[in-house]
C-alpha atoms as a PDB file:
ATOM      1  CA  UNK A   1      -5.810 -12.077   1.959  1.00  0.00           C
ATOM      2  CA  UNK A   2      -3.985 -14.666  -0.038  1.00  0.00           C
ATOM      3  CA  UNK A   3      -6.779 -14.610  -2.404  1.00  0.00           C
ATOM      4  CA  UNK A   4      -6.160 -11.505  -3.208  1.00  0.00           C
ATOM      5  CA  UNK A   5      -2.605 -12.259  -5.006  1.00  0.00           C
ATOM      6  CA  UNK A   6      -4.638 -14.130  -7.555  1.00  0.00           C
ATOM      7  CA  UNK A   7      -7.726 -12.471  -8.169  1.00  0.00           C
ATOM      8  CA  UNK A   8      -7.599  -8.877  -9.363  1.00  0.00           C
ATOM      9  CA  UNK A   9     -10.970  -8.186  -8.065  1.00  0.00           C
ATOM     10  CA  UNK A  10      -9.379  -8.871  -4.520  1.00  0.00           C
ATOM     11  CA  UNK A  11      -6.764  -6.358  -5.364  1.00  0.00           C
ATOM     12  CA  UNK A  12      -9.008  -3.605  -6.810  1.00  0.00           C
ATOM     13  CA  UNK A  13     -11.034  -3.607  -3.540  1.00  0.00           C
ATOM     14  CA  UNK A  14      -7.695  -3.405  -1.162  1.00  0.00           C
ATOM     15  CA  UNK A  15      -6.366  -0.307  -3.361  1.00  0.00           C
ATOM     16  CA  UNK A  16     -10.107   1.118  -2.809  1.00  0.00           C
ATOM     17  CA  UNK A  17     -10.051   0.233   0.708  1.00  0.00           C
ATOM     18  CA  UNK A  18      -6.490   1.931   1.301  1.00  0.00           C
ATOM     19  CA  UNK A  19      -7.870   5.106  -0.990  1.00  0.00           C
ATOM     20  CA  UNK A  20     -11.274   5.683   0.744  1.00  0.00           C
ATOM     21  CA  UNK A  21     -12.208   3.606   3.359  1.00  0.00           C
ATOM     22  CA  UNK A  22     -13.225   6.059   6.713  1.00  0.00           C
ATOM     23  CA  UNK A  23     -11.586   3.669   8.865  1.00  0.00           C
ATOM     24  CA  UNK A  24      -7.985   4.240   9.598  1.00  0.00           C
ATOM     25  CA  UNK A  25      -7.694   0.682  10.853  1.00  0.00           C
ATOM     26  CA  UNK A  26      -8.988  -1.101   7.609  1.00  0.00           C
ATOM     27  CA  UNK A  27      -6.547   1.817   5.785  1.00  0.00           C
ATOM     28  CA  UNK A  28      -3.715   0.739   8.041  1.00  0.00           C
ATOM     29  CA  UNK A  29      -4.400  -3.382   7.044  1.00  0.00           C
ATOM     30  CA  UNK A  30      -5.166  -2.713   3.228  1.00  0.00           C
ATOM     31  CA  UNK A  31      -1.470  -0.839   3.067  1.00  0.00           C
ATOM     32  CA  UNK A  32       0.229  -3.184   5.045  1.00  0.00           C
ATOM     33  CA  UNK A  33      -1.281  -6.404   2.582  1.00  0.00           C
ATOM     34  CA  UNK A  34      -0.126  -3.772  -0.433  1.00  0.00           C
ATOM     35  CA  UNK A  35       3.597  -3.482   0.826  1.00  0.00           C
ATOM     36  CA  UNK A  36       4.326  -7.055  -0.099  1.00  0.00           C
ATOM     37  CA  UNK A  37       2.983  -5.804  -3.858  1.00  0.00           C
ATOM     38  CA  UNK A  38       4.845  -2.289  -3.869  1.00  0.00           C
ATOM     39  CA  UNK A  39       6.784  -3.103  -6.900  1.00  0.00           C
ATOM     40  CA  UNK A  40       3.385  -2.261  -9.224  1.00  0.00           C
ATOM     41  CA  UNK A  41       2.730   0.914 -10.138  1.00  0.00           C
ATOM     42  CA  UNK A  42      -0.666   0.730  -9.508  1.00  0.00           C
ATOM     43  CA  UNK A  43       0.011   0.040  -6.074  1.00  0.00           C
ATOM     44  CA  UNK A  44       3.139   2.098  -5.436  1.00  0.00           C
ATOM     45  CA  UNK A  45       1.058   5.151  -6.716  1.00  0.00           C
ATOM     46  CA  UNK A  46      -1.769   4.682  -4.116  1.00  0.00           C
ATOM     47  CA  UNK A  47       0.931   4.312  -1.597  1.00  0.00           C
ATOM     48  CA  UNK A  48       2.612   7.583  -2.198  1.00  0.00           C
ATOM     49  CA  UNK A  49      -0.593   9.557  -1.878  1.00  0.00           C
ATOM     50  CA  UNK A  50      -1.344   7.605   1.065  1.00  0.00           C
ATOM     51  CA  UNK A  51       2.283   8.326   2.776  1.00  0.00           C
ATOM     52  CA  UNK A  52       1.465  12.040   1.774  1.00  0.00           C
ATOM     53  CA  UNK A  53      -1.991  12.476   2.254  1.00  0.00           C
ATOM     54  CA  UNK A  54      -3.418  10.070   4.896  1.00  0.00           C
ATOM     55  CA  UNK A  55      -5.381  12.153   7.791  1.00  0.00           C
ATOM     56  CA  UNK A  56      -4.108   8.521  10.140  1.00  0.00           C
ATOM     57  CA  UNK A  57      -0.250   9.083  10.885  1.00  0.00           C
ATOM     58  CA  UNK A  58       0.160   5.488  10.646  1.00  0.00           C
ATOM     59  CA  UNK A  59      -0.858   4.899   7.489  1.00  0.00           C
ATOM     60  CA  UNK A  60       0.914   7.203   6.546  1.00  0.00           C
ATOM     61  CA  UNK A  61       3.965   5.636   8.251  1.00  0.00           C
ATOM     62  CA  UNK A  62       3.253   2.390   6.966  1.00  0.00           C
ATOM     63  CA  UNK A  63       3.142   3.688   3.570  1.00  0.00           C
ATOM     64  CA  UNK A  64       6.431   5.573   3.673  1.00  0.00           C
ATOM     65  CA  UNK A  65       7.775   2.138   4.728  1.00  0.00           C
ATOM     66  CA  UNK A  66       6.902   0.100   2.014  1.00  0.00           C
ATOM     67  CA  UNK A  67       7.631   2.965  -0.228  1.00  0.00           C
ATOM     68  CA  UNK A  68      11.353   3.089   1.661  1.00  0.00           C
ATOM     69  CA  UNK A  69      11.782  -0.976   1.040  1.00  0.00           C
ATOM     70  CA  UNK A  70      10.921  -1.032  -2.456  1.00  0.00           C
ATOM     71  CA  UNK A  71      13.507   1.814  -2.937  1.00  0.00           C
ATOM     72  CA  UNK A  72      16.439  -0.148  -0.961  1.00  0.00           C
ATOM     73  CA  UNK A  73      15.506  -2.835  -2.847  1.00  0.00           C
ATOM     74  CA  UNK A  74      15.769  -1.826  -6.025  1.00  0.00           C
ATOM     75  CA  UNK A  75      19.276   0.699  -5.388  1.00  0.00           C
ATOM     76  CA  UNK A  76      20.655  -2.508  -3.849  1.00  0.00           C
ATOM     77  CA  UNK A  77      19.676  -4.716  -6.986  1.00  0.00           C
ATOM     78  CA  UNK A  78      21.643  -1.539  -9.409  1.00  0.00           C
END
């Protein structure tokens, strides 16, 4: 995974992963790598239509979460 932070190829294929993949287990890791990188849009967006539309409840969950930090985090930084 820590390959990923510096190629964007690595990145690309976590965001598909999270988007499409048929296992919610692979979902569940790809959004829980993509938390510590919630701060891009890119990224933020595929979370919020994973914390709304995931059929898994946990990656949904997981996705509200990170979604949830990056909003403390940035009221607290106001």
């Amino acid at each position: 995974m820590e390959r990923a932070d510096s190629d964007p190829r690595a990145f690309q294929a976590l965001l598909a992963r999270l988007e499409s993949h048929p296992d919610p287990g692979i979902r569940q890791q790809a959004a829980w790598y993509l938390l510590r990188r919630v701060h891009e849009d890119r990224n933020r967006q595929a979370l919020r239509a994973a914390a709304a539309e995931d059929e898994d409840v946990e990656v949904r969950w997981i996705a509200r979460y990170a979604l949830r930090l990056a909003q403390n985090e940035s009221s607290a930084d106001a």
